[in-house]
Protein backbone atom coordinates (compact mmCIF):
# COMPACT_ATOMS: atom_id res chain seq x y z
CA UNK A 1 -29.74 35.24 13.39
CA UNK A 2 -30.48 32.14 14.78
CA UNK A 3 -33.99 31.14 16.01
CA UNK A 4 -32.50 30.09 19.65
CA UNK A 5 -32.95 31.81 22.48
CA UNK A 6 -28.98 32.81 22.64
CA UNK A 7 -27.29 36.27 22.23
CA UNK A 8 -25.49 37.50 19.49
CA UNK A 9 -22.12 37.04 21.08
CA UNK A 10 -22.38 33.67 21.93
CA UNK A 11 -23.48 33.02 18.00
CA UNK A 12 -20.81 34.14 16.67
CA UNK A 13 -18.38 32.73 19.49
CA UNK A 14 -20.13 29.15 18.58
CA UNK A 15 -19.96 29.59 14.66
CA UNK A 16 -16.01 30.49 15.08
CA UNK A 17 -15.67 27.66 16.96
CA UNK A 18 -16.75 25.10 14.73
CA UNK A 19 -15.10 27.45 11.81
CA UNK A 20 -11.70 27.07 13.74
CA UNK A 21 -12.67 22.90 14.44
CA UNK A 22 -13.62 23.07 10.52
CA UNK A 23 -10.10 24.46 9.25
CA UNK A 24 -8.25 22.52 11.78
CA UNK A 25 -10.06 18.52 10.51
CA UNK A 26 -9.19 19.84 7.11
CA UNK A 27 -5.90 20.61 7.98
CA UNK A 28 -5.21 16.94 9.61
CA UNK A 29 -7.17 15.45 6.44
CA UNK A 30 -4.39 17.35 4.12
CA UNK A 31 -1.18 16.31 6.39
CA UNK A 32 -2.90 12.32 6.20
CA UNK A 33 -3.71 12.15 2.92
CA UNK A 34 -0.33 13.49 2.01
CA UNK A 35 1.49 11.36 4.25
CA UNK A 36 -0.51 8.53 2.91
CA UNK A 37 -0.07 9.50 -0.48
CA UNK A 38 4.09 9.50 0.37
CA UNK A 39 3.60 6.18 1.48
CA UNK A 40 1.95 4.80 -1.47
CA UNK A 41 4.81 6.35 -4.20
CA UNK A 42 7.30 5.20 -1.80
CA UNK A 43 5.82 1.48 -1.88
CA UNK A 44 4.99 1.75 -5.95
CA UNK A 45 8.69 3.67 -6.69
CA UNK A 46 9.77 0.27 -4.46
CA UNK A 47 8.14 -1.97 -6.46
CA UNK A 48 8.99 -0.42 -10.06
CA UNK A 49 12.55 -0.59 -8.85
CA UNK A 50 11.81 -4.63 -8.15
CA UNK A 51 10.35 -5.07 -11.49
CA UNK A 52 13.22 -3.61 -13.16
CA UNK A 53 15.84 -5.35 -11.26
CA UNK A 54 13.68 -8.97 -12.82
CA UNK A 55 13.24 -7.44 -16.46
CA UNK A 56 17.26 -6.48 -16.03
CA UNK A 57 18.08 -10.22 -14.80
CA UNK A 58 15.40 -11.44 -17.24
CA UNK A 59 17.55 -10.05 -19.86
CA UNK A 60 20.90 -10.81 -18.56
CA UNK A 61 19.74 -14.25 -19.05
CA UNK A 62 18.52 -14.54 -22.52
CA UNK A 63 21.32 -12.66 -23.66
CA UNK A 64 23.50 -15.33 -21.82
CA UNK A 65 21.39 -18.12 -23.59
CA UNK A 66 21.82 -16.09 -27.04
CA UNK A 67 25.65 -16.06 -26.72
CA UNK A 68 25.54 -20.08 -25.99
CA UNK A 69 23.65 -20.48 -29.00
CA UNK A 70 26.06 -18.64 -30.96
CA UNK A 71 29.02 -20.29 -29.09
CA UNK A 72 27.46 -23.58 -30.22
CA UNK A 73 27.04 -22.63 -33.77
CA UNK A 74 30.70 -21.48 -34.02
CA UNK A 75 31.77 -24.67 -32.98
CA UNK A 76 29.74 -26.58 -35.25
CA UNK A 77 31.40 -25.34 -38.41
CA UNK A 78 34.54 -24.71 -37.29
CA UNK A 79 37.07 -24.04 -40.14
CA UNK A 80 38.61 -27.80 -39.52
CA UNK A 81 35.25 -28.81 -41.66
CA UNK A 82 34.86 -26.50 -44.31
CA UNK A 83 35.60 -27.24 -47.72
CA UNK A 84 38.70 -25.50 -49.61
């Protein structure tokens, strides 16, 4: 009991009250964090994605410097040059 001057009734109508005020601010915390959290994978899936597209361009273009190497090579000792 609670060492106001208050009746029973209106104890335990206060103490549901903040209960009820208690489960609904968790409630909204939960729905915001998770909304939040959404957010956040949406932004970091988004910027994986970005990365990937760089590393795949990245590549695309070595492998195109690679194959002018080669090209260049090829044409250096072409058969015209070598030695029967």
């Amino acid at each position: 009991m609670p060492l106001l001057n208050v009746s029973s009734i209106e104890w335990i109508v206060f103490t549901s009250m903040l209960y009820l005020c208690n489960v609904v601010l968790f409630i909204y915390l939960f729905i915001y964090l998770f909304i939040y959290l959404f957010i956040y994978l949406f932004i970091l899936r988004s910027f994986v994605k970005i990365l990937a597209a760089w590393k795949r361009n990245i590549d695309i273009f070595i492998h195109a410097l690679s194959k002018q190497k080669r090209k260049k090579g090829r044409r250096r000792y072409s058969n015209k040059f070598q030695i029967e």
